[in-house]
PDB file of N, CA and C in Angstrom:
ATOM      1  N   UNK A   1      45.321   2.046 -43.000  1.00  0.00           N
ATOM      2  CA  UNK A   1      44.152   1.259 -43.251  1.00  0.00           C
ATOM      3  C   UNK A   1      44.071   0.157 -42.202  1.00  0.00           C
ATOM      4  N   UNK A   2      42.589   0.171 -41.412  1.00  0.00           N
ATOM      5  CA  UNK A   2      42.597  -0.986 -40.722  1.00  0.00           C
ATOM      6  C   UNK A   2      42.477  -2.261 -41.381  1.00  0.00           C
ATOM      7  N   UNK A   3      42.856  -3.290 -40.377  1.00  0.00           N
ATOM      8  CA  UNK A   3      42.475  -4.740 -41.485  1.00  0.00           C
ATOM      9  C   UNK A   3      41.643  -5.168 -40.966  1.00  0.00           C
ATOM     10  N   UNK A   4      40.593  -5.901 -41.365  1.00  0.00           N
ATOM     11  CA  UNK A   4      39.488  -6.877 -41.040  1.00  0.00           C
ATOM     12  C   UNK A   4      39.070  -7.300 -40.103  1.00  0.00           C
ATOM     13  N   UNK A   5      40.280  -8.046 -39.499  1.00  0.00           N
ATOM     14  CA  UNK A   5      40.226  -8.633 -38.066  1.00  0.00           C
ATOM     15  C   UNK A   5      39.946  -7.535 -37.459  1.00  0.00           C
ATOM     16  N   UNK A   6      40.498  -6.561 -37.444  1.00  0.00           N
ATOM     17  CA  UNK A   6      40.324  -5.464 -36.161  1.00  0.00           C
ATOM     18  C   UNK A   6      39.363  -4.719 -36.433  1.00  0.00           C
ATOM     19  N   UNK A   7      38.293  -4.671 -37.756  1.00  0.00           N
ATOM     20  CA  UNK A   7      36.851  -4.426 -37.701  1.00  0.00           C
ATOM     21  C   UNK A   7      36.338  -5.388 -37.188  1.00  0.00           C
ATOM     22  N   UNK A   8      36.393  -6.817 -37.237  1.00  0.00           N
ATOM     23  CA  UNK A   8      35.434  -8.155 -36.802  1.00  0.00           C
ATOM     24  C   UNK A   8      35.278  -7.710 -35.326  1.00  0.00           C
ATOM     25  N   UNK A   9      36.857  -7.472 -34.828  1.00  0.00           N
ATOM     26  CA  UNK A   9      36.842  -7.410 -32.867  1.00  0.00           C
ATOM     27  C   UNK A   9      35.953  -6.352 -32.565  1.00  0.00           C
ATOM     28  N   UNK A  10      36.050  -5.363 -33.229  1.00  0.00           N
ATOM     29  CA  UNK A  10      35.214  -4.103 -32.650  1.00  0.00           C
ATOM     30  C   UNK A  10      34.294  -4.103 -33.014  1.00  0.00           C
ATOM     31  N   UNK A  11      33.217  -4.123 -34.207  1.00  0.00           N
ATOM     32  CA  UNK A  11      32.185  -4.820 -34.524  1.00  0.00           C
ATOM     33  C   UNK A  11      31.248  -5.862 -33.390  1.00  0.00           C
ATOM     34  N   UNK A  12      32.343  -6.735 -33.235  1.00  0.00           N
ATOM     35  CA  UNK A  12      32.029  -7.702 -32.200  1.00  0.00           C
ATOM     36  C   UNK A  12      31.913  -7.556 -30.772  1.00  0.00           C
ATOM     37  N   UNK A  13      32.675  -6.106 -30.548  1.00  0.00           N
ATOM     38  CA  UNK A  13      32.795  -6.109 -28.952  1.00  0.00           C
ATOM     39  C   UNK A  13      31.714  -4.945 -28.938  1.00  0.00           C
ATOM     40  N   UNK A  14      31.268  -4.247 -30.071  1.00  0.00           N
ATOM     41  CA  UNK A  14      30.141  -3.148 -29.643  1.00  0.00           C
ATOM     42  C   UNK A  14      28.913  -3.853 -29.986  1.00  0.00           C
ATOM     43  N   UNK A  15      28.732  -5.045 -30.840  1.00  0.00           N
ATOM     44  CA  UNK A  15      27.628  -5.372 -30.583  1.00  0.00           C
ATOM     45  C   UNK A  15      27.564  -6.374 -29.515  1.00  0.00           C
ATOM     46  N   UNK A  16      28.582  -7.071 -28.990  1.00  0.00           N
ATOM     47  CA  UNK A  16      28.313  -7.857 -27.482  1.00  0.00           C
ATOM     48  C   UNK A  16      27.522  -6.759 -26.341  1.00  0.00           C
ATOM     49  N   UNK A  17      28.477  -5.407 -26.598  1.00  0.00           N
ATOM     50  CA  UNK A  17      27.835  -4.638 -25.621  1.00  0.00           C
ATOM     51  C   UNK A  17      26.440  -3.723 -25.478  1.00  0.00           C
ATOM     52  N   UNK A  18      26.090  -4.019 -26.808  1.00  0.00           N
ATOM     53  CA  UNK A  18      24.490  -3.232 -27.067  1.00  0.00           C
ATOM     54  C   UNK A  18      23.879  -4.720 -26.349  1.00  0.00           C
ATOM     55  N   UNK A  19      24.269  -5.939 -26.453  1.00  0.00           N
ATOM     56  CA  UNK A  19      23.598  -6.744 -26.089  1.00  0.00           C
ATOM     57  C   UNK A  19      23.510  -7.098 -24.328  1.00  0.00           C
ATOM     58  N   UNK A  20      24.590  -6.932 -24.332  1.00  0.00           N
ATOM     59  CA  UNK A  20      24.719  -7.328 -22.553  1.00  0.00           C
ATOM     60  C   UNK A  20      23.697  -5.756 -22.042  1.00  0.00           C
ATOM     61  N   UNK A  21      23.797  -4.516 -22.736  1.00  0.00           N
ATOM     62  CA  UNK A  21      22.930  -3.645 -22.251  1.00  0.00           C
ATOM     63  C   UNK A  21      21.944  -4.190 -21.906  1.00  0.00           C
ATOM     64  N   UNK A  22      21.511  -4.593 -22.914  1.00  0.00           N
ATOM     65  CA  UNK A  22      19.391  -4.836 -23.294  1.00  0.00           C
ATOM     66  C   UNK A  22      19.699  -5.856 -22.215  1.00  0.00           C
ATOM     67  N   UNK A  23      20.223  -7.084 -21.785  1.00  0.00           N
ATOM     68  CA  UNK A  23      20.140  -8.041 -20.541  1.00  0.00           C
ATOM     69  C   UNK A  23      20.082  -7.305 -19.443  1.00  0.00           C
ATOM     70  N   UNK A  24      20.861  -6.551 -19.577  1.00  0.00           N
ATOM     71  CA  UNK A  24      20.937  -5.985 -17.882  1.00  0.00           C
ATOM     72  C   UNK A  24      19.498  -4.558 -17.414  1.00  0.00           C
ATOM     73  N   UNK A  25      19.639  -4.511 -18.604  1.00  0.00           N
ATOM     74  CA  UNK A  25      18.278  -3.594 -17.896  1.00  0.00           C
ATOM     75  C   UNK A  25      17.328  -4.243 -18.084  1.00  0.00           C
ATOM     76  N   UNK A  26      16.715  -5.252 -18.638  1.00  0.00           N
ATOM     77  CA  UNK A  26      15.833  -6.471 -18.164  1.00  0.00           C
ATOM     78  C   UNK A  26      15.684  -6.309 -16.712  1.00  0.00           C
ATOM     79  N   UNK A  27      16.942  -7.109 -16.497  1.00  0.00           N
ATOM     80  CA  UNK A  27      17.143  -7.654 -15.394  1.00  0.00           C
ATOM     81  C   UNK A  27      16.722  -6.445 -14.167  1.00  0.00           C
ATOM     82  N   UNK A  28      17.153  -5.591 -14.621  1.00  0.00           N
ATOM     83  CA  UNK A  28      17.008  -4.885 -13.043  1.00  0.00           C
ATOM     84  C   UNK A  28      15.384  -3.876 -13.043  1.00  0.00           C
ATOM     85  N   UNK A  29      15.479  -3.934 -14.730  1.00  0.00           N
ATOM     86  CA  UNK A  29      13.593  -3.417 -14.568  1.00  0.00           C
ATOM     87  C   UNK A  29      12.655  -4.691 -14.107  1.00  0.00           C
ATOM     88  N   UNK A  30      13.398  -6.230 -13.903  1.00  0.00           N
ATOM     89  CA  UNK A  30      12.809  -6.903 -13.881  1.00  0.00           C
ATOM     90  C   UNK A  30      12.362  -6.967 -11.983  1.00  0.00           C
ATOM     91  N   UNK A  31      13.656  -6.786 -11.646  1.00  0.00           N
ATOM     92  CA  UNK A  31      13.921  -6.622 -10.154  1.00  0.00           C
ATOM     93  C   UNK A  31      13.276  -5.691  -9.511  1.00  0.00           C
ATOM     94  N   UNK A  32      13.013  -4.628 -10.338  1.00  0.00           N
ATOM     95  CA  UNK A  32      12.345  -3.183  -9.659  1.00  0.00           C
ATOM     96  C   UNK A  32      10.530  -3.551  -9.972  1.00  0.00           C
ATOM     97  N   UNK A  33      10.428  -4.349 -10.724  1.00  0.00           N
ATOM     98  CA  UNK A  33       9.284  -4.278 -11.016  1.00  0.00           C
ATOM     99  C   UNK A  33       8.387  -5.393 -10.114  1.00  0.00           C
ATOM    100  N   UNK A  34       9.097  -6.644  -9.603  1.00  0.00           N
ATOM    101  CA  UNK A  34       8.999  -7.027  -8.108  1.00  0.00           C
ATOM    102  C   UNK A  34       9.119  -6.939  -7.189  1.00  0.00           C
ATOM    103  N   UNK A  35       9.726  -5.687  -6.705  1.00  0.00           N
ATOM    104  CA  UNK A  35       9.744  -4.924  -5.482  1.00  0.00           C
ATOM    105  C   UNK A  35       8.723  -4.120  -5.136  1.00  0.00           C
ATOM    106  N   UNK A  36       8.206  -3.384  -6.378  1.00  0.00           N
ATOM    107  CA  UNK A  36       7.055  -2.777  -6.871  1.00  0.00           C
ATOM    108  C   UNK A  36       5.312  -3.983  -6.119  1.00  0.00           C
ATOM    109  N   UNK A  37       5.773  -4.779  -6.606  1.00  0.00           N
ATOM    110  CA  UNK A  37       4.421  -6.076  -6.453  1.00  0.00           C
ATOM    111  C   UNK A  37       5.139  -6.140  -5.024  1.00  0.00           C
ATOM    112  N   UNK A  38       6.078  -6.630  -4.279  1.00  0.00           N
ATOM    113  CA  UNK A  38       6.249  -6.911  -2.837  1.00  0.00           C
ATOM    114  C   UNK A  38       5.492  -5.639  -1.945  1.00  0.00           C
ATOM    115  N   UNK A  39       6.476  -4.355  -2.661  1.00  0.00           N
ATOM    116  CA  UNK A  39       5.638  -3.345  -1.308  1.00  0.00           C
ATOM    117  C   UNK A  39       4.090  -2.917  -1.643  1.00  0.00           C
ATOM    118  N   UNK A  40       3.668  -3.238  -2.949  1.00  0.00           N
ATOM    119  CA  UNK A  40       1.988  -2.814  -2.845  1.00  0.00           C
ATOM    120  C   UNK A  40       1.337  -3.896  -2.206  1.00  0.00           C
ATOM    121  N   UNK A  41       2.140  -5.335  -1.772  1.00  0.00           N
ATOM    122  CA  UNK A  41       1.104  -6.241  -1.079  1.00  0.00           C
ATOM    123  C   UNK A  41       1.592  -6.127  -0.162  1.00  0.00           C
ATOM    124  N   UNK A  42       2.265  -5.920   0.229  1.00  0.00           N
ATOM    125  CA  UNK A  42       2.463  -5.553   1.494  1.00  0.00           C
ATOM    126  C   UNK A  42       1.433  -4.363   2.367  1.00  0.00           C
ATOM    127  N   UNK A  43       1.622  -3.595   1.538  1.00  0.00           N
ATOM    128  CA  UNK A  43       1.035  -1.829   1.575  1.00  0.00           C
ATOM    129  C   UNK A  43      -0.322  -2.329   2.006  1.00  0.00           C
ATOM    130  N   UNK A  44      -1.248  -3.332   1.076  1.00  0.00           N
ATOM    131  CA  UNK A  44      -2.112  -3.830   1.079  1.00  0.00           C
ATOM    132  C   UNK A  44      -2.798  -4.607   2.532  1.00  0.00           C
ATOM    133  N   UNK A  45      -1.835  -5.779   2.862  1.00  0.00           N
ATOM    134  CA  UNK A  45      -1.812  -6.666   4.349  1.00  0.00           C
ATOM    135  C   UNK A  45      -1.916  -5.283   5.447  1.00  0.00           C
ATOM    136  N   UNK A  46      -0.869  -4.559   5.243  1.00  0.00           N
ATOM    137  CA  UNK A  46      -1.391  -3.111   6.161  1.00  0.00           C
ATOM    138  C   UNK A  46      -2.791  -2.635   6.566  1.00  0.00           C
ATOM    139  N   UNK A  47      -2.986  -2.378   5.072  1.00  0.00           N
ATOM    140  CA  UNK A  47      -4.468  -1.576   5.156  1.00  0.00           C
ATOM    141  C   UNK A  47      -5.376  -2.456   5.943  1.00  0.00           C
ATOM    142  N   UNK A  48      -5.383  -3.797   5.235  1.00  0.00           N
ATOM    143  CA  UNK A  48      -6.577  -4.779   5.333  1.00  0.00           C
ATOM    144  C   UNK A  48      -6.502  -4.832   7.601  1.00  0.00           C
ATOM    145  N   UNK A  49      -4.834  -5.436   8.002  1.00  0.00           N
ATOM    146  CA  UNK A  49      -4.805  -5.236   9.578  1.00  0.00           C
ATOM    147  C   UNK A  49      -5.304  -4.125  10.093  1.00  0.00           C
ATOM    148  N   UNK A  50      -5.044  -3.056   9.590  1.00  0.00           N
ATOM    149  CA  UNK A  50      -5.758  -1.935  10.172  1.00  0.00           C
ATOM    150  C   UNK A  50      -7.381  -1.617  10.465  1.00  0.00           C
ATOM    151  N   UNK A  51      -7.504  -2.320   9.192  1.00  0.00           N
ATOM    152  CA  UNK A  51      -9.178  -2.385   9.274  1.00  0.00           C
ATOM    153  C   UNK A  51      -9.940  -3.295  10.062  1.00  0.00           C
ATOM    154  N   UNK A  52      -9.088  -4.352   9.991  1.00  0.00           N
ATOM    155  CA  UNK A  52      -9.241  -5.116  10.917  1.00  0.00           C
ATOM    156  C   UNK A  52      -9.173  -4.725  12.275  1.00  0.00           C
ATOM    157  N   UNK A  53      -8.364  -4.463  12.860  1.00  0.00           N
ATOM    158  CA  UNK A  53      -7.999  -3.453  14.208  1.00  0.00           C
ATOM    159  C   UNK A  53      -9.093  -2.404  14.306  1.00  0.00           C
ATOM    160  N   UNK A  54      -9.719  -1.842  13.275  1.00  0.00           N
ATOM    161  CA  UNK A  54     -10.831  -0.627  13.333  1.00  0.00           C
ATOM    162  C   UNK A  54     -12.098  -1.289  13.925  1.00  0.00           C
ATOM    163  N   UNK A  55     -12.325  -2.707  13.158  1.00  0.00           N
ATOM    164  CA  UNK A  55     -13.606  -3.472  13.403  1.00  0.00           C
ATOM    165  C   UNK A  55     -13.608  -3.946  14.250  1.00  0.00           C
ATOM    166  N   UNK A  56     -12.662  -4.336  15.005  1.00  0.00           N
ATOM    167  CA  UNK A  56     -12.454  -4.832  16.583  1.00  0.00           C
ATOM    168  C   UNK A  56     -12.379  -3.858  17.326  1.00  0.00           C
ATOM    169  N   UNK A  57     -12.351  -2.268  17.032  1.00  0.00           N
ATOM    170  CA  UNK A  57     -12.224  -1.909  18.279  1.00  0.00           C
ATOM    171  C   UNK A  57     -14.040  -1.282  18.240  1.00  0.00           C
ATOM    172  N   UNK A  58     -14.360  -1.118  16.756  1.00  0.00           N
ATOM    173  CA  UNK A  58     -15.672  -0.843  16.883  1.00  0.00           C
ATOM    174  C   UNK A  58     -16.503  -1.564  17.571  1.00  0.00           C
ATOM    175  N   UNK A  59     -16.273  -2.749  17.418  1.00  0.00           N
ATOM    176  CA  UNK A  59     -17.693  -3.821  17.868  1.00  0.00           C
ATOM    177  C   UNK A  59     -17.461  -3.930  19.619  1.00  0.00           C
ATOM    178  N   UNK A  60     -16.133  -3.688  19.866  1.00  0.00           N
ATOM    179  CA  UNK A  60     -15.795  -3.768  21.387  1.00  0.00           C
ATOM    180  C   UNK A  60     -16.272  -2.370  21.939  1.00  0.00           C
ATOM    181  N   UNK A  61     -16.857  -1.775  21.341  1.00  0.00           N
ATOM    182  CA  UNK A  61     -17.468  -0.208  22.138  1.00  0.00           C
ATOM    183  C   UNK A  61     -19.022  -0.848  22.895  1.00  0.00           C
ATOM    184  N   UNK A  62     -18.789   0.163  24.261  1.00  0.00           N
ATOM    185  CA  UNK A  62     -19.884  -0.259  25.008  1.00  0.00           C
ATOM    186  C   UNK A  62     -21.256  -0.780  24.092  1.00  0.00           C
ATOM    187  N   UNK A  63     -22.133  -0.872  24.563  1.00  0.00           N
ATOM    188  CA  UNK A  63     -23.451  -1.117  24.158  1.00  0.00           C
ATOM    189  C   UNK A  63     -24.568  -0.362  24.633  1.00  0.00           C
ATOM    190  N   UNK A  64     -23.981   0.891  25.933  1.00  0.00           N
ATOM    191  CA  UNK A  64     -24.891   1.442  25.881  1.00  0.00           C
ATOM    192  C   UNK A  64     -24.353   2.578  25.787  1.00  0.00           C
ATOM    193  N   UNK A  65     -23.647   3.176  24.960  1.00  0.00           N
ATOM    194  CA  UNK A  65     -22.727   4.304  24.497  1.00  0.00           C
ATOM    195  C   UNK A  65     -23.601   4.823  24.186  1.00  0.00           C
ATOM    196  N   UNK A  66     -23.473   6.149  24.502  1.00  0.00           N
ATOM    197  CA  UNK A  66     -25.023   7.387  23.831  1.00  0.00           C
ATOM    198  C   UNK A  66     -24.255   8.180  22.354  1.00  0.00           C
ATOM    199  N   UNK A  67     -25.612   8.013  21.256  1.00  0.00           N
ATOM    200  CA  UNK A  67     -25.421   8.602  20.710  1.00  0.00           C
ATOM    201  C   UNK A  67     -25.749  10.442  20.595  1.00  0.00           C
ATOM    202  N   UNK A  68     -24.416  10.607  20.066  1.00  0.00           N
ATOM    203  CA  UNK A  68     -24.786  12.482  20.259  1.00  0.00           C
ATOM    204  C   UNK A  68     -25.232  13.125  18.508  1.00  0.00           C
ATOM    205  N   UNK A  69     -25.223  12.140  17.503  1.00  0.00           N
ATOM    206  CA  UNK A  69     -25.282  12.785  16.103  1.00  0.00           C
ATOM    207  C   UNK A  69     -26.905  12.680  16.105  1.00  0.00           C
ATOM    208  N   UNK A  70     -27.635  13.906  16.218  1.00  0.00           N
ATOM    209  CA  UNK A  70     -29.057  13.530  15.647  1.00  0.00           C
ATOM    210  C   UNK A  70     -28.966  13.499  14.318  1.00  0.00           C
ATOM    211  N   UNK A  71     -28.592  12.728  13.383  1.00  0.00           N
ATOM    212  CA  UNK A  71     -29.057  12.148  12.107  1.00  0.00           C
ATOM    213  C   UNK A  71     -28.655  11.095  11.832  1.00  0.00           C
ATOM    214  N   UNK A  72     -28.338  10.446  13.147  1.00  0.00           N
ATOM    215  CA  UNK A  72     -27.940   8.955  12.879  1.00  0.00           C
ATOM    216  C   UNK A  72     -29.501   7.989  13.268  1.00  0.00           C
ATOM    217  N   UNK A  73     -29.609   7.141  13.085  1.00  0.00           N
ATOM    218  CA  UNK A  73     -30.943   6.345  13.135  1.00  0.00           C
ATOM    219  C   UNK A  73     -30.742   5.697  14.183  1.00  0.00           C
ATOM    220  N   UNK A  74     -29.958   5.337  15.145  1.00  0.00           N
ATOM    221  CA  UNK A  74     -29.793   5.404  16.315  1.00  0.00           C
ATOM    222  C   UNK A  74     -29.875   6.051  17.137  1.00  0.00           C
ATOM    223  N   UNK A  75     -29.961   7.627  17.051  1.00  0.00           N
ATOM    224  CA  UNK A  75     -30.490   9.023  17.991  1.00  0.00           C
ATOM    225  C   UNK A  75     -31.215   8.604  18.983  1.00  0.00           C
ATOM    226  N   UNK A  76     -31.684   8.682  20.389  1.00  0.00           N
ATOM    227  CA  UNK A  76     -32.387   8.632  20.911  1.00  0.00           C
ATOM    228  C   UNK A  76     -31.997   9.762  22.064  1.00  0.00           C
ATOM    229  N   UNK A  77     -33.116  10.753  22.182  1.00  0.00           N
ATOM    230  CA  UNK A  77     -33.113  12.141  22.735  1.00  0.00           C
ATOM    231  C   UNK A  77     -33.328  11.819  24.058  1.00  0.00           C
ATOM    232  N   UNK A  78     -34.021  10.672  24.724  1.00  0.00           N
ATOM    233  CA  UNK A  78     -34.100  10.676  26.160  1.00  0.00           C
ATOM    234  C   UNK A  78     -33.093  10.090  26.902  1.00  0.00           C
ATOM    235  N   UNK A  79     -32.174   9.585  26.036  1.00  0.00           N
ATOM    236  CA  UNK A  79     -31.051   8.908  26.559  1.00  0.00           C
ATOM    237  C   UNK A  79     -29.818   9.737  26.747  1.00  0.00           C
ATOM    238  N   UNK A  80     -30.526  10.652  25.889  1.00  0.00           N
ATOM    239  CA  UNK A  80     -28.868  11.728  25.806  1.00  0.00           C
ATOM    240  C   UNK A  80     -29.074  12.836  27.104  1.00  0.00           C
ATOM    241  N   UNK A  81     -30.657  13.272  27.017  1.00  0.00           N
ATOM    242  CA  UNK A  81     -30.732  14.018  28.056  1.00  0.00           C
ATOM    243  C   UNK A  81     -30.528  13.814  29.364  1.00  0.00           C
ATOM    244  N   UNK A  82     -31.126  11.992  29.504  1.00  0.00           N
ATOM    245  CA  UNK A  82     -30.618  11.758  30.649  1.00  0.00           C
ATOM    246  C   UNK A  82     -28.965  11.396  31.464  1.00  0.00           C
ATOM    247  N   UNK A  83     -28.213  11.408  30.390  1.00  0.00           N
ATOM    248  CA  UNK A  83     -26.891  11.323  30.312  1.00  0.00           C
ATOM    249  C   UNK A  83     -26.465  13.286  30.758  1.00  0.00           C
ATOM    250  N   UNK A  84     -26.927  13.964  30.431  1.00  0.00           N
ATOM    251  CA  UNK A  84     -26.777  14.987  30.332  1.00  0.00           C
ATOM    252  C   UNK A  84     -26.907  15.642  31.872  1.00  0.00           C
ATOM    253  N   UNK A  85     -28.288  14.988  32.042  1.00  0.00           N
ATOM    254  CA  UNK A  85     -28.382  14.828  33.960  1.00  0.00           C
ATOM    255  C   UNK A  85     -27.442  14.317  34.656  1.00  0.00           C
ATOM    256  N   UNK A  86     -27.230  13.276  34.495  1.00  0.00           N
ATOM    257  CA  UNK A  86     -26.139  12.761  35.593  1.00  0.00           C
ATOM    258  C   UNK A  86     -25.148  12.921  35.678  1.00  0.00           C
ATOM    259  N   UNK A  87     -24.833  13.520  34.182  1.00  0.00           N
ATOM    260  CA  UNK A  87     -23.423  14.629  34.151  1.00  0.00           C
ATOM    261  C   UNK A  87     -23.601  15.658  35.211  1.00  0.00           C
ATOM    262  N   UNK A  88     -24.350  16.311  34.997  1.00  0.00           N
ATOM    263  CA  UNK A  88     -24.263  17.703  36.088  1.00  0.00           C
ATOM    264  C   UNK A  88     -24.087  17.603  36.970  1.00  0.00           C
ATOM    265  N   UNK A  89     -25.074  16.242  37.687  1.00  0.00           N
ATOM    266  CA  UNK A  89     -25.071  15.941  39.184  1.00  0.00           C
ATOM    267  C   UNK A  89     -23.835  15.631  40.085  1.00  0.00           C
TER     268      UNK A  89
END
């Protein structure tokens, strides 16, 4: 027959350890779950530079760049043809 005391210790040392469980996975779902928020803003500052980098290189395109899509509202057919000439030549 065990005695008392040595239910109290074990009692005591398995519920210390259900408890230090539940702390520690806090803790590290807590940790994973800010790493989570670091790399999506991060991920984010990416996208946004890139777009940035897109809009600068757009607006830095010539100004008299010919358009070739006829269904853009910018089309203009005598500009392309004549581009088309001085190609050949």
């Amino acid at each position: 027959m065990v005695s008392a005391t040595v239910n109290v210790v074990r009692y005591s040392a398995l519920l210390g350890g259900v408890f230090y469980g539940i702390v520690h996975r806090r803790t590290l779902q807590k940790v994973k779950d800010e790493d989570r928020a670091h790399h999506a803003l991060h991920e984010r500052e990416e996208l946004v530079k890139q777009a940035k980098e897109a809009w600068k290189k757009q607006k830095q395109a010539p100004k008299d760049s010919i358009v070739t899509n006829p269904e853009d509202p910018k089309f203009d057919l005598e500009k392309l043809l004549a581009k088309w000439e001085k190609d050949l030549q």
